[in-house]
PDB file of N, CA and C in Angstrom:
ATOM      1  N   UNK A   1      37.328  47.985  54.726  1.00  0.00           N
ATOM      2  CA  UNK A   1      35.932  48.161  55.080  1.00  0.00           C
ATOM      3  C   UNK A   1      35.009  47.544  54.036  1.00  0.00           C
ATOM      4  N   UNK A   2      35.511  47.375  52.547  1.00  0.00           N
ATOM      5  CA  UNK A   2      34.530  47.022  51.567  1.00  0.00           C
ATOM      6  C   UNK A   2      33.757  45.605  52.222  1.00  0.00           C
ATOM      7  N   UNK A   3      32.891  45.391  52.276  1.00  0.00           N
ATOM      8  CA  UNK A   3      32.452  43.794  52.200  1.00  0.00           C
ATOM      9  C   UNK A   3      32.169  43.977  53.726  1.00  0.00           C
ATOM     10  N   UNK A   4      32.175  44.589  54.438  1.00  0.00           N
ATOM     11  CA  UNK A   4      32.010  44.387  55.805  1.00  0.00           C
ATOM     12  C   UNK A   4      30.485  45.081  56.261  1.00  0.00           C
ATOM     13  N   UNK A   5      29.712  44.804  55.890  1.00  0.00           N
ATOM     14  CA  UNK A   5      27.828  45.363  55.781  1.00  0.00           C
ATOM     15  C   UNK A   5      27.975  44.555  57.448  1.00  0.00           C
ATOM     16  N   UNK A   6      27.637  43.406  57.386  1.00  0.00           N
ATOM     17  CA  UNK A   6      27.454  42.498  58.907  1.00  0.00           C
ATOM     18  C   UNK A   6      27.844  43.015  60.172  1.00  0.00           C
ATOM     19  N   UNK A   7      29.414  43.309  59.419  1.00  0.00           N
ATOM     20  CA  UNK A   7      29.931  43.334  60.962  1.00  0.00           C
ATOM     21  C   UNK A   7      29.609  44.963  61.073  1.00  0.00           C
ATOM     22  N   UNK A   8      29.460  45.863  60.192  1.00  0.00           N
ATOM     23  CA  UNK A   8      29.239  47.284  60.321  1.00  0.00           C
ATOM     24  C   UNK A   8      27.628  47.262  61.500  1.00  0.00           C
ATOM     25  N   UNK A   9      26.698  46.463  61.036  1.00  0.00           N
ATOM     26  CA  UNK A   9      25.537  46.213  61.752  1.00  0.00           C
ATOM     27  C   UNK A   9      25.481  45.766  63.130  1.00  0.00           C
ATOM     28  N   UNK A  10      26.359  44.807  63.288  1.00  0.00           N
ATOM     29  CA  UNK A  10      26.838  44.558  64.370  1.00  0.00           C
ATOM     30  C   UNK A  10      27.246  45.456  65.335  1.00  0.00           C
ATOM     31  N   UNK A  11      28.389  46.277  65.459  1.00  0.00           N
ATOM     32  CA  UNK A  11      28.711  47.405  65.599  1.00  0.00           C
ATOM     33  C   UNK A  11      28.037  48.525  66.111  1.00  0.00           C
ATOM     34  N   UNK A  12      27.153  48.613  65.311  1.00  0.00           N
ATOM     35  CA  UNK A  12      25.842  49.569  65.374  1.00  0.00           C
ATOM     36  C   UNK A  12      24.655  48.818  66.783  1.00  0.00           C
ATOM     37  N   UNK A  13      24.500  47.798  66.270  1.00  0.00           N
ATOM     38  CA  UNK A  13      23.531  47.239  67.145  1.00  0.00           C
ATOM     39  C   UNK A  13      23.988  46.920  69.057  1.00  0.00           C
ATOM     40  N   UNK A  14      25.468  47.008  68.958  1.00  0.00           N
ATOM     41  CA  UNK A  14      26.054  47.563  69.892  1.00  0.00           C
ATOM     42  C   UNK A  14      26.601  48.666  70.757  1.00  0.00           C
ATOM     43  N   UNK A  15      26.488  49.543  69.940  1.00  0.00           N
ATOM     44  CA  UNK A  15      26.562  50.702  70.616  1.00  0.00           C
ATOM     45  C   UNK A  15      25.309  51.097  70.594  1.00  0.00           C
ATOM     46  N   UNK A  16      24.569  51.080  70.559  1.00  0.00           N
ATOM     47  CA  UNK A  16      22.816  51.424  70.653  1.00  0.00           C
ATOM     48  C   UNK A  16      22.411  50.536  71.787  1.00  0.00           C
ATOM     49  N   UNK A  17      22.416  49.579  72.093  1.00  0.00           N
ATOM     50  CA  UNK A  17      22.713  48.252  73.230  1.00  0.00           C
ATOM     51  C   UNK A  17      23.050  49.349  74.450  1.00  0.00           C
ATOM     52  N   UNK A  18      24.386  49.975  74.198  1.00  0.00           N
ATOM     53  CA  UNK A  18      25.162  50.215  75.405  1.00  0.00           C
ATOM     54  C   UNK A  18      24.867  51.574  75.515  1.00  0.00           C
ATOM     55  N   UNK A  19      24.314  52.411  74.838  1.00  0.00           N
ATOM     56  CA  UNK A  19      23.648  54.020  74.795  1.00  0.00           C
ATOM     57  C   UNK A  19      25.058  54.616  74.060  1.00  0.00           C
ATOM     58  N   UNK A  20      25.679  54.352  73.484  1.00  0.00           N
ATOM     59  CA  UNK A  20      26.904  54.793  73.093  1.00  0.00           C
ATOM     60  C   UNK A  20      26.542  55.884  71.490  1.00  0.00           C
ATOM     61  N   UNK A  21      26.435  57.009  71.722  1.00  0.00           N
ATOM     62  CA  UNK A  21      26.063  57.692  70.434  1.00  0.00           C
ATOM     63  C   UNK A  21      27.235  57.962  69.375  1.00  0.00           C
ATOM     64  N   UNK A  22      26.828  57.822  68.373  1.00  0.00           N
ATOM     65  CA  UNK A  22      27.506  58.041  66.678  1.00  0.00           C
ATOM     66  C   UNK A  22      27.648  59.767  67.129  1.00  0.00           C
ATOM     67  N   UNK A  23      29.138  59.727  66.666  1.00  0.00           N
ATOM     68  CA  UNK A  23      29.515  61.477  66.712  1.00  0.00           C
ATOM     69  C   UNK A  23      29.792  61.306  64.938  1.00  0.00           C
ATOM     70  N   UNK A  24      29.207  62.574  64.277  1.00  0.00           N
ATOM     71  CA  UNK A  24      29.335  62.953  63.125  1.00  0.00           C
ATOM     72  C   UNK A  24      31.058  62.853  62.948  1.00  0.00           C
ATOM     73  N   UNK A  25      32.011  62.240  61.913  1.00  0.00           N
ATOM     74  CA  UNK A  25      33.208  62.207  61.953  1.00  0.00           C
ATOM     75  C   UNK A  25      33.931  63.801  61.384  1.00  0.00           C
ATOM     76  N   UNK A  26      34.666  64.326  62.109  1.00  0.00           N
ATOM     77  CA  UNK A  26      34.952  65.884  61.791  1.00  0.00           C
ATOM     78  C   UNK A  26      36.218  66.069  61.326  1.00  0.00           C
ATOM     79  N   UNK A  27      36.804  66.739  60.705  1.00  0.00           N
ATOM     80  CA  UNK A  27      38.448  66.843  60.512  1.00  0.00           C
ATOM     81  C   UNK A  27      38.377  68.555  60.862  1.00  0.00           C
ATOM     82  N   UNK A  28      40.029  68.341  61.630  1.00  0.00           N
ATOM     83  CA  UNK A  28      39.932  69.578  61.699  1.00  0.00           C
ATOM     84  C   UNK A  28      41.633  70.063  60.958  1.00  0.00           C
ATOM     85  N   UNK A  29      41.801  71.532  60.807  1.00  0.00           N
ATOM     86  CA  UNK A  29      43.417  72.128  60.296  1.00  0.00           C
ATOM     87  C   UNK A  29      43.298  73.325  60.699  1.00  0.00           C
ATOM     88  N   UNK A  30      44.672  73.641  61.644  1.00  0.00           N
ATOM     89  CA  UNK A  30      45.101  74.777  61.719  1.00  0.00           C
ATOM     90  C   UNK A  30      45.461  75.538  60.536  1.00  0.00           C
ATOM     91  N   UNK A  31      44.974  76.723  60.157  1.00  0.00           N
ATOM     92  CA  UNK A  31      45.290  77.910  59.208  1.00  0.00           C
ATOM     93  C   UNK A  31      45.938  79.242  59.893  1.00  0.00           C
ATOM     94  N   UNK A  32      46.768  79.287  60.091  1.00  0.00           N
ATOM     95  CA  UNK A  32      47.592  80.835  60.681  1.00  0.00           C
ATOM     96  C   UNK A  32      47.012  81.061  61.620  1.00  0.00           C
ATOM     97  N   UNK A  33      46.534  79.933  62.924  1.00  0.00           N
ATOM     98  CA  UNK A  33      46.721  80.114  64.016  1.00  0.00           C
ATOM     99  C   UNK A  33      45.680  79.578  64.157  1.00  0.00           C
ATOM    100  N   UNK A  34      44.753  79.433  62.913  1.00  0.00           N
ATOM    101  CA  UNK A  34      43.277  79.230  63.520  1.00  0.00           C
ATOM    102  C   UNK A  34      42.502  77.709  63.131  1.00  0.00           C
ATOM    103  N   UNK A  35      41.666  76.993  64.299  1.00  0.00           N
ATOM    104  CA  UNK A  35      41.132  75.670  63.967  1.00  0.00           C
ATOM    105  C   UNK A  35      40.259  75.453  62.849  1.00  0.00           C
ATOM    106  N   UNK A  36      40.039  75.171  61.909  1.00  0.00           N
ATOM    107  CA  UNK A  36      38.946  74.619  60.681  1.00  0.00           C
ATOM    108  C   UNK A  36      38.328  73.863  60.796  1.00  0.00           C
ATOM    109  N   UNK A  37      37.534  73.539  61.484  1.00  0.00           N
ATOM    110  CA  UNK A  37      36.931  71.970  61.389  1.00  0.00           C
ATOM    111  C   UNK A  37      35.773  71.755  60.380  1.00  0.00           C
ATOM    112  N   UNK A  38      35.362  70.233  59.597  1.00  0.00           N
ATOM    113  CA  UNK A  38      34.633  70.174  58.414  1.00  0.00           C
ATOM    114  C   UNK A  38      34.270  69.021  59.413  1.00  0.00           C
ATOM    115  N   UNK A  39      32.823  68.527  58.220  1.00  0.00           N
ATOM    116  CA  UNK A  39      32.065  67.749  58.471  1.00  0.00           C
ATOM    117  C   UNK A  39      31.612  67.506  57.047  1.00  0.00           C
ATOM    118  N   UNK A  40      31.374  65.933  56.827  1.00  0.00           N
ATOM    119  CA  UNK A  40      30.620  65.999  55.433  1.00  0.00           C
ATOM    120  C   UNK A  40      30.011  66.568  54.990  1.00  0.00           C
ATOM    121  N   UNK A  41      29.881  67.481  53.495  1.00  0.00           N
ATOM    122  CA  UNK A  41      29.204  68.347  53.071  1.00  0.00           C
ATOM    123  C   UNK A  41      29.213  69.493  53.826  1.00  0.00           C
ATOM    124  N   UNK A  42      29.940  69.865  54.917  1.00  0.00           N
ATOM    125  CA  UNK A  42      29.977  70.846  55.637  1.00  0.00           C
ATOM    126  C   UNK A  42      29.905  72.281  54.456  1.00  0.00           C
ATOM    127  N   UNK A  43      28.522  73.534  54.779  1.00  0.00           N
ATOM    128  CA  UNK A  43      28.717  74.421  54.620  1.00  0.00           C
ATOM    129  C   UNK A  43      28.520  75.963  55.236  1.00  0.00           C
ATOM    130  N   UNK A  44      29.294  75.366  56.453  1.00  0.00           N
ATOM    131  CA  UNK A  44      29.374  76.424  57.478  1.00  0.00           C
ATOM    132  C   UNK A  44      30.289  77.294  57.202  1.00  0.00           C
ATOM    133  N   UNK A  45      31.221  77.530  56.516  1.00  0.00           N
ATOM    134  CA  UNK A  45      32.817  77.563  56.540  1.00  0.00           C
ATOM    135  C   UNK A  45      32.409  79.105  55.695  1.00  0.00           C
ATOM    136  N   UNK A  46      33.090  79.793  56.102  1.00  0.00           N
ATOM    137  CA  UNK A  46      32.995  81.982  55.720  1.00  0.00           C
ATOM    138  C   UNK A  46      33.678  81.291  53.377  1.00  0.00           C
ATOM    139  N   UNK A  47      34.791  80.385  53.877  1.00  0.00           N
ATOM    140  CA  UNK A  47      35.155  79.995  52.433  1.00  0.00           C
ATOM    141  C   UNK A  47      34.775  79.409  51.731  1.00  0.00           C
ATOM    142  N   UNK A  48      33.216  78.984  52.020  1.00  0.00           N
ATOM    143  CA  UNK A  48      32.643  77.835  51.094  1.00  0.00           C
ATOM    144  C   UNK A  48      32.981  77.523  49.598  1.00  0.00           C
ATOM    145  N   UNK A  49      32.788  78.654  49.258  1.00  0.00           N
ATOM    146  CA  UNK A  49      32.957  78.745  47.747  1.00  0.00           C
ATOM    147  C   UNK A  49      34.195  78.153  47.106  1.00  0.00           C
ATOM    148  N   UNK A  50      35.317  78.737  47.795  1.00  0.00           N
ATOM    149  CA  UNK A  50      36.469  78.732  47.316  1.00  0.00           C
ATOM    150  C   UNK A  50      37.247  77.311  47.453  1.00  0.00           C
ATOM    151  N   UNK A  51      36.581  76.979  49.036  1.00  0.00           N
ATOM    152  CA  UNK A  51      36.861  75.006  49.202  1.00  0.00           C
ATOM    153  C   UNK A  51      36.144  74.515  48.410  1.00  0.00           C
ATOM    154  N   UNK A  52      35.382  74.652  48.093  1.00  0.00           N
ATOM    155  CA  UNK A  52      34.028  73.669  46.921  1.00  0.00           C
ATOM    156  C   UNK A  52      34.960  73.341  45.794  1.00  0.00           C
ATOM    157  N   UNK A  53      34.960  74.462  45.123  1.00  0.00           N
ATOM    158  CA  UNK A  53      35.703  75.275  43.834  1.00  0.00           C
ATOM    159  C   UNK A  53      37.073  74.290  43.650  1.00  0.00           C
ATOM    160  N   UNK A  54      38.175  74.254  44.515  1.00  0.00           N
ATOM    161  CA  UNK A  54      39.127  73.672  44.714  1.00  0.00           C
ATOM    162  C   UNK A  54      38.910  72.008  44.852  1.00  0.00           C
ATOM    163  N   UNK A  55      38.286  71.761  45.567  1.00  0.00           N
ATOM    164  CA  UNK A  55      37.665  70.298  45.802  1.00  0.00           C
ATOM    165  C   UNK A  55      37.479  69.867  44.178  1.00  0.00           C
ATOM    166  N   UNK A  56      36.567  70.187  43.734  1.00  0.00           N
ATOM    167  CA  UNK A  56      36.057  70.011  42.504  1.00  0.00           C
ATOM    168  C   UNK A  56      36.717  70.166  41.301  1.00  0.00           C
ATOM    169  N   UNK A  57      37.830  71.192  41.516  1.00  0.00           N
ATOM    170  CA  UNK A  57      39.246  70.942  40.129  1.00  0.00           C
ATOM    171  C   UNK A  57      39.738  69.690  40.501  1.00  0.00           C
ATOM    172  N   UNK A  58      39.990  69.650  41.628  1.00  0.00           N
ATOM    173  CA  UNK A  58      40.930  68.366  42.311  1.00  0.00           C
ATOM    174  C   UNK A  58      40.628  67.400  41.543  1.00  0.00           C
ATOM    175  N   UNK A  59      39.249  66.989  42.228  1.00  0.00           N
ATOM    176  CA  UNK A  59      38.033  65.984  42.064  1.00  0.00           C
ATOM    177  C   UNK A  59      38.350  65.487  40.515  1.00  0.00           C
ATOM    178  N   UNK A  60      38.308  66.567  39.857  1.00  0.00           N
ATOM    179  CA  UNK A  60      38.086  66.545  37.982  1.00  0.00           C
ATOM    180  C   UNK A  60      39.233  66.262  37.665  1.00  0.00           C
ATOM    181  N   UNK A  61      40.141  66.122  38.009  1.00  0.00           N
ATOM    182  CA  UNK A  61      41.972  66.309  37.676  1.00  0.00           C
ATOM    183  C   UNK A  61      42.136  64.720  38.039  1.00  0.00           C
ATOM    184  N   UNK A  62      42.043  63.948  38.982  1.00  0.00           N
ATOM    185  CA  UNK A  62      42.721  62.905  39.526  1.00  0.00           C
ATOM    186  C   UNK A  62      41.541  61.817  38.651  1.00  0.00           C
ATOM    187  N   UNK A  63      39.896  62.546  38.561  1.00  0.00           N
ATOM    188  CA  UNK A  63      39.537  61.312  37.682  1.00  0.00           C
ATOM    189  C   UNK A  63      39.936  61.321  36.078  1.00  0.00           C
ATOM    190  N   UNK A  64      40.015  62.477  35.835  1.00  0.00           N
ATOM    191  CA  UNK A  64      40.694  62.444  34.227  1.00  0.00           C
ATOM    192  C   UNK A  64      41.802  61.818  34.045  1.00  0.00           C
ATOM    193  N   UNK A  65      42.902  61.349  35.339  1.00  0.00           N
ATOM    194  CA  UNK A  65      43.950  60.818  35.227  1.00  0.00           C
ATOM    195  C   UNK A  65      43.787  59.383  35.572  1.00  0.00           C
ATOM    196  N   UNK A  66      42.368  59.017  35.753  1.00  0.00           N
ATOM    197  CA  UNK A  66      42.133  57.323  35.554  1.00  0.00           C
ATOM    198  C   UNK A  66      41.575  57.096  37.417  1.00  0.00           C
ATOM    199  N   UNK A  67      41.493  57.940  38.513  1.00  0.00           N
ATOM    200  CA  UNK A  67      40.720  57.318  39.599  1.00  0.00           C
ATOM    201  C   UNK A  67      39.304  57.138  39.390  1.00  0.00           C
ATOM    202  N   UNK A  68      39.327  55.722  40.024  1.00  0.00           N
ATOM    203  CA  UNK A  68      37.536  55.807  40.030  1.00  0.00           C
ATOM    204  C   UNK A  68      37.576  54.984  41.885  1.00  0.00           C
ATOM    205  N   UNK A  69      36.612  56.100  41.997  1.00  0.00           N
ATOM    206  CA  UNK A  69      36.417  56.051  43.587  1.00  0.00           C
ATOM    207  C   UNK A  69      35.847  54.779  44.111  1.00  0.00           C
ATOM    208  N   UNK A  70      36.713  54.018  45.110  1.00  0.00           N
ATOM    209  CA  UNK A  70      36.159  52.535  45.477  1.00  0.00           C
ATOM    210  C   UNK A  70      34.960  52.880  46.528  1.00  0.00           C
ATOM    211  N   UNK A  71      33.625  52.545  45.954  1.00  0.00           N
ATOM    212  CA  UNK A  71      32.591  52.689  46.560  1.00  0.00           C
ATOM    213  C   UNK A  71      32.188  51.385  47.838  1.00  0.00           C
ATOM    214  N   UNK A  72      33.080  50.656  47.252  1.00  0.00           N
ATOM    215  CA  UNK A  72      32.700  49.692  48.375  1.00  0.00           C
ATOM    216  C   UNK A  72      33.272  49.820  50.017  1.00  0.00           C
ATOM    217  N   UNK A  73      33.724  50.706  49.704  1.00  0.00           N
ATOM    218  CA  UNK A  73      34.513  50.848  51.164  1.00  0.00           C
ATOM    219  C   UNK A  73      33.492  52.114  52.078  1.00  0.00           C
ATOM    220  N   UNK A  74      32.338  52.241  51.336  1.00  0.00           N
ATOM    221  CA  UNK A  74      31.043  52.951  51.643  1.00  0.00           C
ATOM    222  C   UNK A  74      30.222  52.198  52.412  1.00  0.00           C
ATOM    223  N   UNK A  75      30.396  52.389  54.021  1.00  0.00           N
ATOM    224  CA  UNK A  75      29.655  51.909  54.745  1.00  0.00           C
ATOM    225  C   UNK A  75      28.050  52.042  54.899  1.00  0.00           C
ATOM    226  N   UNK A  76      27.555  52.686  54.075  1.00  0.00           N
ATOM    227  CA  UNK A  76      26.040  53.033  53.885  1.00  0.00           C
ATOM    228  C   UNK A  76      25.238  52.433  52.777  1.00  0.00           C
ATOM    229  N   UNK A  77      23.623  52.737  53.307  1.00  0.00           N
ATOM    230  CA  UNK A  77      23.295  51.476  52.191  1.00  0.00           C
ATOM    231  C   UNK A  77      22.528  53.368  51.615  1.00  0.00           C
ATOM    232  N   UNK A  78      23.245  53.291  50.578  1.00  0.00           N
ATOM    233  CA  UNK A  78      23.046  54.818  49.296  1.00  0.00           C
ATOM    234  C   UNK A  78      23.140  54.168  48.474  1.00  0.00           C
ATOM    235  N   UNK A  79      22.481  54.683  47.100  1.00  0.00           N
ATOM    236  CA  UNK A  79      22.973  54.953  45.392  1.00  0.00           C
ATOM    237  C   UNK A  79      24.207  55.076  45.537  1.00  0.00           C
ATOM    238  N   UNK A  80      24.732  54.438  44.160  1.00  0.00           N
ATOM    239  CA  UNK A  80      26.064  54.423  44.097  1.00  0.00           C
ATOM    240  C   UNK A  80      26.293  55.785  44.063  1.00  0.00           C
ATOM    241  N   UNK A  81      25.899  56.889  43.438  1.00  0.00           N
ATOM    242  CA  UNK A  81      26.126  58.269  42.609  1.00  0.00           C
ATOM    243  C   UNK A  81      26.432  59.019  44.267  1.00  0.00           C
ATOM    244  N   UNK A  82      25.375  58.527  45.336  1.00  0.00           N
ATOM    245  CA  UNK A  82      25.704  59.322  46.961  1.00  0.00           C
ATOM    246  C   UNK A  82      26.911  58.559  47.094  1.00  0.00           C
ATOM    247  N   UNK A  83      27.617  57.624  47.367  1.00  0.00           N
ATOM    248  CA  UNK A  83      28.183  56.886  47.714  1.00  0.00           C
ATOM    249  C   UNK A  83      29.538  57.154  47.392  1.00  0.00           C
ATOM    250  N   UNK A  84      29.561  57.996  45.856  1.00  0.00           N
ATOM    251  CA  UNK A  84      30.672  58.773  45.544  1.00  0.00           C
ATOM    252  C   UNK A  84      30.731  60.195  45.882  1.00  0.00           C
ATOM    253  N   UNK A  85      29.556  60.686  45.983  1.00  0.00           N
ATOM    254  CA  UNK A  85      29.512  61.864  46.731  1.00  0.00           C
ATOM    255  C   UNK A  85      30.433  61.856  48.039  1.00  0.00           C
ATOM    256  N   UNK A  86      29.726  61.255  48.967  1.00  0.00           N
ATOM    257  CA  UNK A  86      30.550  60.615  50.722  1.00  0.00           C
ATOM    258  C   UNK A  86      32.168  60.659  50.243  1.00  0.00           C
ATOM    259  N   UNK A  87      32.479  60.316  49.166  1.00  0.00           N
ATOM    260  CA  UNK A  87      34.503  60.134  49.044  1.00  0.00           C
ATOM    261  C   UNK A  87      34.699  61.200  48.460  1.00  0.00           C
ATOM    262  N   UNK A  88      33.847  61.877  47.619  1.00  0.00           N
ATOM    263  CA  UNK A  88      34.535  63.383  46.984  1.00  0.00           C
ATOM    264  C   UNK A  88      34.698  64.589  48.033  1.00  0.00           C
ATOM    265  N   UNK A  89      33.602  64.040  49.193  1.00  0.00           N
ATOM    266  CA  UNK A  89      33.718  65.508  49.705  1.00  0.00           C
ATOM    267  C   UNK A  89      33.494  64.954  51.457  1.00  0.00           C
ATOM    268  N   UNK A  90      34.217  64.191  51.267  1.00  0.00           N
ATOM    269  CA  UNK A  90      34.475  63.815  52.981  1.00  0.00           C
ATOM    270  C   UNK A  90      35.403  64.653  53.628  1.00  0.00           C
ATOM    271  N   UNK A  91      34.978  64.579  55.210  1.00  0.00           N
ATOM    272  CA  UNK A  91      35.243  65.875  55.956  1.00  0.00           C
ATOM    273  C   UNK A  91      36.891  66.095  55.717  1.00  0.00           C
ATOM    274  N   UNK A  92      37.869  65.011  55.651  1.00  0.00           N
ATOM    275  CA  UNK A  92      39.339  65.207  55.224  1.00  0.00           C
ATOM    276  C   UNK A  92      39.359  65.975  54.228  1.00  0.00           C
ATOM    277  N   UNK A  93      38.894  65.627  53.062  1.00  0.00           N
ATOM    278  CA  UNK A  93      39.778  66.319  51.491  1.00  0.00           C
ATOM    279  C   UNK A  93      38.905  68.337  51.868  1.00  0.00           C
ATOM    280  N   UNK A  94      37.357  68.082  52.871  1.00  0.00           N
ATOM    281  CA  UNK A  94      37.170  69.576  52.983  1.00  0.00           C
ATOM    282  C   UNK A  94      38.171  70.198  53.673  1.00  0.00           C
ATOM    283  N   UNK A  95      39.162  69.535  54.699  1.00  0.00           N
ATOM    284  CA  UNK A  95      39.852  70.125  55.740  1.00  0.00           C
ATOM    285  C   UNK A  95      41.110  70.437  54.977  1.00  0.00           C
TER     286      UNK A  95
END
């Protein structure tokens, strides 16, 4: 996805063309029977705290061990600082 701004526009300017609406991207996980679904920054969830909390050791653990988050694969035109936000806490790593 890095480098692809054009064709991302493109894309866009086509499904808007054809009435085709952007669905927010969701992840979902079964937990002991039951569906989870997240959404970026999602803080609907009864566990907020405790997913945040966890996210954020994670988060702190894998960059102390040398990741640095490829921002270019950030389809939005954000600050870099949002841009790493969008990969720390995208709806997967909440799910």
């Amino acid at each position: 996805a890095a480098g692809k701004w054009d064709d991302a526009r493109k894309v866009k300017m086509l499904m808007q063309g054809r009435g085709v609406k952007n669905m927010e991207g969701r992840s979902s996980i079964a937990v002991k029977g039951r569906i989870h679904e997240f959404v970026i920054g999602d803080t609907s969830h009864p566990h907020k705290e405790e997913i945040y909390a966890e996210l954020q050791r994670l988060n702190r653990l894998v960059e102390e061990a040398g990741y640095v988050p490829d921002t270019r694969a950030v389809l939005c035109n954000a600050k870099e600082v949002n841009k790493k936000r969008v990969l720390r806490y995208h709806s997967e790593k909440l799910a």
